[in-house]
C-alpha atoms as a PDB file:
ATOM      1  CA  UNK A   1       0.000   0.000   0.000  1.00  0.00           C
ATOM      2  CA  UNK A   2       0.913   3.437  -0.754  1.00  0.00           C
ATOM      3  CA  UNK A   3       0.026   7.454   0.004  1.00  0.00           C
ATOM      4  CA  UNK A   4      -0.979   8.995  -3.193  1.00  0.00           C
ATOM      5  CA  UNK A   5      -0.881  12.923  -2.754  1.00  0.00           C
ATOM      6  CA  UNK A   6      -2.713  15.451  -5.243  1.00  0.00           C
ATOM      7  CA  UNK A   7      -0.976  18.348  -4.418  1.00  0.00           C
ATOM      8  CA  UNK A   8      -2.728  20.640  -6.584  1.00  0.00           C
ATOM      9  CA  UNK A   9      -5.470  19.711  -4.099  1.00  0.00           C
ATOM     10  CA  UNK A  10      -3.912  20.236  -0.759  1.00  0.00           C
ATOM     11  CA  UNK A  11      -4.422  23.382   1.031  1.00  0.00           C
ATOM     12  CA  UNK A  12      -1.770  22.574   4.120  1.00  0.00           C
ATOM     13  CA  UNK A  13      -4.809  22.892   6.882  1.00  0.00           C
ATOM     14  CA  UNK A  14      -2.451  19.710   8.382  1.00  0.00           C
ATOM     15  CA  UNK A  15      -5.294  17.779   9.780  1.00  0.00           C
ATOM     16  CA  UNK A  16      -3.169  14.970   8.149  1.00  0.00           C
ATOM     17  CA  UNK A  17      -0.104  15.304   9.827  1.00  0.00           C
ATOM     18  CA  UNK A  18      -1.899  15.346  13.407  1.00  0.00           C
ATOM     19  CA  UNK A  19      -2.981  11.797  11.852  1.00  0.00           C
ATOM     20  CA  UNK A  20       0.450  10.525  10.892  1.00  0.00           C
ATOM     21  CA  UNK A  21       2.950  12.608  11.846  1.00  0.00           C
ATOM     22  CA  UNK A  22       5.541   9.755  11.482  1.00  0.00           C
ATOM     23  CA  UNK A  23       4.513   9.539   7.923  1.00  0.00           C
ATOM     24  CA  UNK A  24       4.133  12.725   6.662  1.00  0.00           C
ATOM     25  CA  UNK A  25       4.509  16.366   8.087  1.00  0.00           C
ATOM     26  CA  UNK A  26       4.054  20.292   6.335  1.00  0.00           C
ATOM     27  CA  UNK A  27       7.221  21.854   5.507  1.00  0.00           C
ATOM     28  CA  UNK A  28       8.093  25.253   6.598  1.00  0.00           C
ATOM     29  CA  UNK A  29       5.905  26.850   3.354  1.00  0.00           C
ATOM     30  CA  UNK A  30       2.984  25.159   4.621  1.00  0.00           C
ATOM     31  CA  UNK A  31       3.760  22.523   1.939  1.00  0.00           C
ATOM     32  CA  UNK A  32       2.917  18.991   2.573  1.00  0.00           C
ATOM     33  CA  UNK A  33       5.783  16.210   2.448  1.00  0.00           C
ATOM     34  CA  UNK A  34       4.984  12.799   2.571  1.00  0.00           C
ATOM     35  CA  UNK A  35       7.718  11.015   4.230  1.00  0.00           C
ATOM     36  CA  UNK A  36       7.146   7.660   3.879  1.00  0.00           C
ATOM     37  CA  UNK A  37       4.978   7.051   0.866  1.00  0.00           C
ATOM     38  CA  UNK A  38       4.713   2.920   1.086  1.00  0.00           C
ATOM     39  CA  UNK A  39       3.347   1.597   3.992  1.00  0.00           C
ATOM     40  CA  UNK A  40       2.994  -0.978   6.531  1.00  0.00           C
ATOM     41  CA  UNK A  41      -0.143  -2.851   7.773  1.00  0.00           C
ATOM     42  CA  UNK A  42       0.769  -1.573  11.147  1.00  0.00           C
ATOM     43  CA  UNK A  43       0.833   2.384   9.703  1.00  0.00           C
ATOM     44  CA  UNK A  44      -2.437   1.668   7.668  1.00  0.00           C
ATOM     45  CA  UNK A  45      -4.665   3.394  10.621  1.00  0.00           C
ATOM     46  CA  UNK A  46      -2.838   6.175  10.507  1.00  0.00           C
ATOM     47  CA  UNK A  47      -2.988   6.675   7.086  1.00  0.00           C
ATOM     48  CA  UNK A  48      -6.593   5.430   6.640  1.00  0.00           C
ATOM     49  CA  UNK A  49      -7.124   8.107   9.503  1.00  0.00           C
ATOM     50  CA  UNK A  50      -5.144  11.176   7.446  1.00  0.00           C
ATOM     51  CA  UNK A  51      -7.182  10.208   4.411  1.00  0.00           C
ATOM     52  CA  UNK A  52     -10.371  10.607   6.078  1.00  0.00           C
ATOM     53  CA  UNK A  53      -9.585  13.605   7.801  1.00  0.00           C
ATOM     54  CA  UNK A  54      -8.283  15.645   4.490  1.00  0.00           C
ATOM     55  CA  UNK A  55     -10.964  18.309   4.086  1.00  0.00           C
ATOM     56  CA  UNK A  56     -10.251  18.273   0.077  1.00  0.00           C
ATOM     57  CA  UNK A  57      -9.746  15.157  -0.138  1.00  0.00           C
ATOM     58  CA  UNK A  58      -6.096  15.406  -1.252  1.00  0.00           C
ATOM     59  CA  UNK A  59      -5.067  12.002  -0.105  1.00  0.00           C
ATOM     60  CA  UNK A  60      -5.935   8.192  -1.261  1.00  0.00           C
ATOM     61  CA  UNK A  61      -4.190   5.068  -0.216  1.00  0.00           C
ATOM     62  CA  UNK A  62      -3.689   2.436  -3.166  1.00  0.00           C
END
């Protein structure tokens, strides 16, 4: 499994981060980095969680 970003999307509100902040985190221009973009079973509630709390909808997990 895998974070898919659409950064034309984000807006950097960083709901996502407070999610899974060992997986991703906003840089210091309020840009979005995804630090780890294939992930574990054990890190799929965290990212299930920072996909759900996106308010645009930025983020998908394949």
């Amino acid at each position: 499994m895998r974070i898919v970003l659409d950064r034309p999307r984000c807006e950097g509100h960083g709901l996502c981060e407070e999610a899974a902040p060992t997986l991703m985190h906003l840089d210091d221009d309020g840009e979005l980095v995804i630090d780890r973009e294939e992930i574990t079973d054990a890190e799929a509630g965290p990212a299930g969680a920072a996909v759900r709390v996106c308010p645009v909808a930025a983020l998908r997990i394949e």
